[in-house]
C-alpha atoms as a PDB file:
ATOM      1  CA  UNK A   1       0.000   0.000   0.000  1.00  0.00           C
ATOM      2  CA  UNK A   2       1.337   3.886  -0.486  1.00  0.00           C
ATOM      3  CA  UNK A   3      -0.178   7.118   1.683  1.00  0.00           C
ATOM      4  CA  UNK A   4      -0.590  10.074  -0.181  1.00  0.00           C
ATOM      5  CA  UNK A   5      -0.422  13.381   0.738  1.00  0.00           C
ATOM      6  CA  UNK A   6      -1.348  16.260  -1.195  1.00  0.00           C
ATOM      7  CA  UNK A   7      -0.350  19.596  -0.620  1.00  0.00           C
ATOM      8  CA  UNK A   8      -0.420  22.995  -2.508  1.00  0.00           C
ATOM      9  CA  UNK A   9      -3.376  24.393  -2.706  1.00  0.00           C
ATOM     10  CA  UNK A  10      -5.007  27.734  -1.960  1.00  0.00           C
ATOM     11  CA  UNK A  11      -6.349  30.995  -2.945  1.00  0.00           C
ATOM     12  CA  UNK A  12      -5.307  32.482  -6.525  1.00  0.00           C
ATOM     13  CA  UNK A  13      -6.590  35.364  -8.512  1.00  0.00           C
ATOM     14  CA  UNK A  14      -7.331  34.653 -12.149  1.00  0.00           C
ATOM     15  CA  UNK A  15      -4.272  34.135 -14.036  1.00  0.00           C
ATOM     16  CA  UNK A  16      -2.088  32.910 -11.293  1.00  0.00           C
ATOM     17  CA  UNK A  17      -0.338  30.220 -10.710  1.00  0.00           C
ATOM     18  CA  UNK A  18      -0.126  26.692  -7.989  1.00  0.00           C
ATOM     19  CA  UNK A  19       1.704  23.923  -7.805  1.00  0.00           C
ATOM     20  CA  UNK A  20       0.281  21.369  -6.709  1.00  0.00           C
ATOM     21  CA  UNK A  21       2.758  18.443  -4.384  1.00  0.00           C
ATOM     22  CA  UNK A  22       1.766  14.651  -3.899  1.00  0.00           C
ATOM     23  CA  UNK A  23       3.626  13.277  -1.426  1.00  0.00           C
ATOM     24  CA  UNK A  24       3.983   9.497  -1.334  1.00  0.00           C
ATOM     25  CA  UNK A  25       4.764   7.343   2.453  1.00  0.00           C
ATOM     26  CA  UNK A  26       6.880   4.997  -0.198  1.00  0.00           C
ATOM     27  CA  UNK A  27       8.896   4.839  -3.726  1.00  0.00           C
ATOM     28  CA  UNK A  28       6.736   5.425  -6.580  1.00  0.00           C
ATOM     29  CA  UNK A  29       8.780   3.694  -9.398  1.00  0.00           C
ATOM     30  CA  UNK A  30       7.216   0.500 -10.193  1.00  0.00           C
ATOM     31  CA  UNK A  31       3.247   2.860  -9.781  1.00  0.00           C
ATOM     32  CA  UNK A  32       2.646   2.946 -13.185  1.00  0.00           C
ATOM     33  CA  UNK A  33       0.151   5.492 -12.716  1.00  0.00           C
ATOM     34  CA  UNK A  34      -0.032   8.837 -11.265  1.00  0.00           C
ATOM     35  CA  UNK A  35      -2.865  11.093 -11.760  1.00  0.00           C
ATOM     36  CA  UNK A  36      -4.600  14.577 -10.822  1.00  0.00           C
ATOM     37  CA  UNK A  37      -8.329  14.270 -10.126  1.00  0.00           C
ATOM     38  CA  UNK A  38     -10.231  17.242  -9.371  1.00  0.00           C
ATOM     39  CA  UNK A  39     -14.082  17.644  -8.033  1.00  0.00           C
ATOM     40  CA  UNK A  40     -16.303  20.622  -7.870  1.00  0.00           C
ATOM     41  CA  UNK A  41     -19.231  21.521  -5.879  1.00  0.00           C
ATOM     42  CA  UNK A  42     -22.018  19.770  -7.053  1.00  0.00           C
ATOM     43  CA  UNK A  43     -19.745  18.130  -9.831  1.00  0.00           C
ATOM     44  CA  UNK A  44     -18.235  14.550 -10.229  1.00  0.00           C
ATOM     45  CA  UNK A  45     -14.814  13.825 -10.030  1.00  0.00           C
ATOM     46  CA  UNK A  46     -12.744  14.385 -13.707  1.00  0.00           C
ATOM     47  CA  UNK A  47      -9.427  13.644 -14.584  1.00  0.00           C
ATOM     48  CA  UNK A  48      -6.751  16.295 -14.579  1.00  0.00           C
ATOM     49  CA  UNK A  49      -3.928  14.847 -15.283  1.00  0.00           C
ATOM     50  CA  UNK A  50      -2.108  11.347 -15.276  1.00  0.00           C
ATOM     51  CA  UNK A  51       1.608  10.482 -15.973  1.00  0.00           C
ATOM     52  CA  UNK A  52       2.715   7.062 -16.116  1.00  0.00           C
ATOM     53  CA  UNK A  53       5.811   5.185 -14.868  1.00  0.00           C
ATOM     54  CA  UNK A  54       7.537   5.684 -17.792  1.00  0.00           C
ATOM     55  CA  UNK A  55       6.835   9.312 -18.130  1.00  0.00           C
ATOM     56  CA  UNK A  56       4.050   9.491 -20.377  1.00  0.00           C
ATOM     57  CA  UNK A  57       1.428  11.791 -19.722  1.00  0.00           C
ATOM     58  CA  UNK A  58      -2.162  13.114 -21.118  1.00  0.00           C
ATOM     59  CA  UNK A  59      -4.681  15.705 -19.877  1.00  0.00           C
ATOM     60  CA  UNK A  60      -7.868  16.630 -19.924  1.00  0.00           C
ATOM     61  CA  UNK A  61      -8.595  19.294 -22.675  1.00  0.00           C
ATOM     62  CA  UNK A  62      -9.943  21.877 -20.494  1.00  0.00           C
ATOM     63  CA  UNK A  63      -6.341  22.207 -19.075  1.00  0.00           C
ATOM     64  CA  UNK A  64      -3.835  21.444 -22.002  1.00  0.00           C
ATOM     65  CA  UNK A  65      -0.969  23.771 -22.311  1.00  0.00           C
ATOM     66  CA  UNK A  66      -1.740  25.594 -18.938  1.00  0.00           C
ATOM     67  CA  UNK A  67      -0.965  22.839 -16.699  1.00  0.00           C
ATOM     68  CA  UNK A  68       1.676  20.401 -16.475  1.00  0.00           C
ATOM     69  CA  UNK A  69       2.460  17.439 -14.632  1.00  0.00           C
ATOM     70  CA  UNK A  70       5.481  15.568 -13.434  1.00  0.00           C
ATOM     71  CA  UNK A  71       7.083  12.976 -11.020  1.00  0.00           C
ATOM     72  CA  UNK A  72      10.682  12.567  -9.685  1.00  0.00           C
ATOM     73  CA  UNK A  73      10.674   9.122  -8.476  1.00  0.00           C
ATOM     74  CA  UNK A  74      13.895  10.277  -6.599  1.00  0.00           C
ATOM     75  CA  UNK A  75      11.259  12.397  -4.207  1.00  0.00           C
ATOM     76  CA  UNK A  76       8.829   9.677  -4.573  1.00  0.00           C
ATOM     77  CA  UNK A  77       6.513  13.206  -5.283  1.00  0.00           C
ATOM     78  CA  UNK A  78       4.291  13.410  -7.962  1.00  0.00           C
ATOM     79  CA  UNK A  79       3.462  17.589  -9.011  1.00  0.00           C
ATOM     80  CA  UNK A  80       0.638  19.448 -10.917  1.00  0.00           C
ATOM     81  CA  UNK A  81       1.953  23.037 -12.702  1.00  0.00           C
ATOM     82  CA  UNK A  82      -1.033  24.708 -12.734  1.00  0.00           C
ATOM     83  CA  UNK A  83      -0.417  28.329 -15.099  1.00  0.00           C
ATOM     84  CA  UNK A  84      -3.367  30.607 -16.163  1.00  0.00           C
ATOM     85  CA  UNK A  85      -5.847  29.700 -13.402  1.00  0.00           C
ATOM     86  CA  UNK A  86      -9.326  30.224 -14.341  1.00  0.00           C
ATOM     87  CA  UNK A  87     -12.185  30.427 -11.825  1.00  0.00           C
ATOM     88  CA  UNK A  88     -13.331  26.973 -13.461  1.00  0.00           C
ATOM     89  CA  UNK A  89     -10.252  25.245 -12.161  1.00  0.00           C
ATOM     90  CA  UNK A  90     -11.649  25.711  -8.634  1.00  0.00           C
ATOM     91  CA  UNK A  91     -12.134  22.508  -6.903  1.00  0.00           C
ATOM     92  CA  UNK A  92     -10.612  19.925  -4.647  1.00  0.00           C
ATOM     93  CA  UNK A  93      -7.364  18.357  -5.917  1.00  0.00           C
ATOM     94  CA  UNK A  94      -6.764  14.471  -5.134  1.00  0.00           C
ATOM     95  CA  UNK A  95      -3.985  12.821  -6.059  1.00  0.00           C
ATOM     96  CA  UNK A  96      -4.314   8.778  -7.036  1.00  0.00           C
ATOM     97  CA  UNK A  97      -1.850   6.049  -7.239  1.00  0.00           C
ATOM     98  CA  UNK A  98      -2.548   2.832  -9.346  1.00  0.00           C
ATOM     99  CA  UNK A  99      -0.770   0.045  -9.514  1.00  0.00           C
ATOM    100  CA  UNK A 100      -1.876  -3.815  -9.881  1.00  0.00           C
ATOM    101  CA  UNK A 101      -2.090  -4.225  -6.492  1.00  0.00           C
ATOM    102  CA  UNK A 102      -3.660  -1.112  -5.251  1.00  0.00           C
ATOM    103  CA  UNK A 103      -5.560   1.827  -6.056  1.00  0.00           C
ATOM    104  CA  UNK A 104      -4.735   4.708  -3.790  1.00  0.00           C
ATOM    105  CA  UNK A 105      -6.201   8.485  -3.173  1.00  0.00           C
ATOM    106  CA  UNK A 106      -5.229  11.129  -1.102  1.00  0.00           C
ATOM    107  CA  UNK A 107      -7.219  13.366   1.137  1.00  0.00           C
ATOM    108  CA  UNK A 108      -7.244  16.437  -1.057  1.00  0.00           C
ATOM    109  CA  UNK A 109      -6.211  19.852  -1.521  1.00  0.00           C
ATOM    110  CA  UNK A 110      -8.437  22.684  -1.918  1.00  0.00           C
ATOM    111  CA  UNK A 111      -7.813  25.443  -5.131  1.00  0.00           C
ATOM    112  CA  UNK A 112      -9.843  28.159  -4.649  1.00  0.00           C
ATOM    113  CA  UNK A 113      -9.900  31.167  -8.025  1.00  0.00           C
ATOM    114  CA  UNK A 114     -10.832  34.190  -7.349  1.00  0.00           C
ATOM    115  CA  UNK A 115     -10.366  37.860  -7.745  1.00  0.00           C
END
Protein backbone atom coordinates (compact mmCIF):
# COMPACT_ATOMS: atom_id res chain seq x y z
CA UNK A 1 0.00 0.00 0.00
CA UNK A 2 1.34 3.89 -0.49
CA UNK A 3 -0.18 7.12 1.68
CA UNK A 4 -0.59 10.07 -0.18
CA UNK A 5 -0.42 13.38 0.74
CA UNK A 6 -1.35 16.26 -1.20
CA UNK A 7 -0.35 19.60 -0.62
CA UNK A 8 -0.42 23.00 -2.51
CA UNK A 9 -3.38 24.39 -2.71
CA UNK A 10 -5.01 27.73 -1.96
CA UNK A 11 -6.35 30.99 -2.94
CA UNK A 12 -5.31 32.48 -6.52
CA UNK A 13 -6.59 35.36 -8.51
CA UNK A 14 -7.33 34.65 -12.15
CA UNK A 15 -4.27 34.14 -14.04
CA UNK A 16 -2.09 32.91 -11.29
CA UNK A 17 -0.34 30.22 -10.71
CA UNK A 18 -0.13 26.69 -7.99
CA UNK A 19 1.70 23.92 -7.81
CA UNK A 20 0.28 21.37 -6.71
CA UNK A 21 2.76 18.44 -4.38
CA UNK A 22 1.77 14.65 -3.90
CA UNK A 23 3.63 13.28 -1.43
CA UNK A 24 3.98 9.50 -1.33
CA UNK A 25 4.76 7.34 2.45
CA UNK A 26 6.88 5.00 -0.20
CA UNK A 27 8.90 4.84 -3.73
CA UNK A 28 6.74 5.43 -6.58
CA UNK A 29 8.78 3.69 -9.40
CA UNK A 30 7.22 0.50 -10.19
CA UNK A 31 3.25 2.86 -9.78
CA UNK A 32 2.65 2.95 -13.19
CA UNK A 33 0.15 5.49 -12.72
CA UNK A 34 -0.03 8.84 -11.26
CA UNK A 35 -2.86 11.09 -11.76
CA UNK A 36 -4.60 14.58 -10.82
CA UNK A 37 -8.33 14.27 -10.13
CA UNK A 38 -10.23 17.24 -9.37
CA UNK A 39 -14.08 17.64 -8.03
CA UNK A 40 -16.30 20.62 -7.87
CA UNK A 41 -19.23 21.52 -5.88
CA UNK A 42 -22.02 19.77 -7.05
CA UNK A 43 -19.74 18.13 -9.83
CA UNK A 44 -18.24 14.55 -10.23
CA UNK A 45 -14.81 13.83 -10.03
CA UNK A 46 -12.74 14.39 -13.71
CA UNK A 47 -9.43 13.64 -14.58
CA UNK A 48 -6.75 16.29 -14.58
CA UNK A 49 -3.93 14.85 -15.28
CA UNK A 50 -2.11 11.35 -15.28
CA UNK A 51 1.61 10.48 -15.97
CA UNK A 52 2.72 7.06 -16.12
CA UNK A 53 5.81 5.18 -14.87
CA UNK A 54 7.54 5.68 -17.79
CA UNK A 55 6.84 9.31 -18.13
CA UNK A 56 4.05 9.49 -20.38
CA UNK A 57 1.43 11.79 -19.72
CA UNK A 58 -2.16 13.11 -21.12
CA UNK A 59 -4.68 15.71 -19.88
CA UNK A 60 -7.87 16.63 -19.92
CA UNK A 61 -8.60 19.29 -22.67
CA UNK A 62 -9.94 21.88 -20.49
CA UNK A 63 -6.34 22.21 -19.08
CA UNK A 64 -3.83 21.44 -22.00
CA UNK A 65 -0.97 23.77 -22.31
CA UNK A 66 -1.74 25.59 -18.94
CA UNK A 67 -0.96 22.84 -16.70
CA UNK A 68 1.68 20.40 -16.48
CA UNK A 69 2.46 17.44 -14.63
CA UNK A 70 5.48 15.57 -13.43
CA UNK A 71 7.08 12.98 -11.02
CA UNK A 72 10.68 12.57 -9.68
CA UNK A 73 10.67 9.12 -8.48
CA UNK A 74 13.90 10.28 -6.60
CA UNK A 75 11.26 12.40 -4.21
CA UNK A 76 8.83 9.68 -4.57
CA UNK A 77 6.51 13.21 -5.28
CA UNK A 78 4.29 13.41 -7.96
CA UNK A 79 3.46 17.59 -9.01
CA UNK A 80 0.64 19.45 -10.92
CA UNK A 81 1.95 23.04 -12.70
CA UNK A 82 -1.03 24.71 -12.73
CA UNK A 83 -0.42 28.33 -15.10
CA UNK A 84 -3.37 30.61 -16.16
CA UNK A 85 -5.85 29.70 -13.40
CA UNK A 86 -9.33 30.22 -14.34
CA UNK A 87 -12.18 30.43 -11.83
CA UNK A 88 -13.33 26.97 -13.46
CA UNK A 89 -10.25 25.24 -12.16
CA UNK A 90 -11.65 25.71 -8.63
CA UNK A 91 -12.13 22.51 -6.90
CA UNK A 92 -10.61 19.92 -4.65
CA UNK A 93 -7.36 18.36 -5.92
CA UNK A 94 -6.76 14.47 -5.13
CA UNK A 95 -3.98 12.82 -6.06
CA UNK A 96 -4.31 8.78 -7.04
CA UNK A 97 -1.85 6.05 -7.24
CA UNK A 98 -2.55 2.83 -9.35
CA UNK A 99 -0.77 0.05 -9.51
CA UNK A 100 -1.88 -3.82 -9.88
CA UNK A 101 -2.09 -4.23 -6.49
CA UNK A 102 -3.66 -1.11 -5.25
CA UNK A 103 -5.56 1.83 -6.06
CA UNK A 104 -4.73 4.71 -3.79
CA UNK A 105 -6.20 8.49 -3.17
CA UNK A 106 -5.23 11.13 -1.10
CA UNK A 107 -7.22 13.37 1.14
CA UNK A 108 -7.24 16.44 -1.06
CA UNK A 109 -6.21 19.85 -1.52
CA UNK A 110 -8.44 22.68 -1.92
CA UNK A 111 -7.81 25.44 -5.13
CA UNK A 112 -9.84 28.16 -4.65
CA UNK A 113 -9.90 31.17 -8.03
CA UNK A 114 -10.83 34.19 -7.35
CA UNK A 115 -10.37 37.86 -7.74
Amino acid sequence: QVQLVESGGGLVQPGGSLRLSCAASRSIFSIFFMGWYRQAPGKERELVAGISNGGRSNYADSVKGRFTISRDNAKNTVYLQMNSLKPEDAATYYCNAKSYEFDVWGQGTQVTVSS
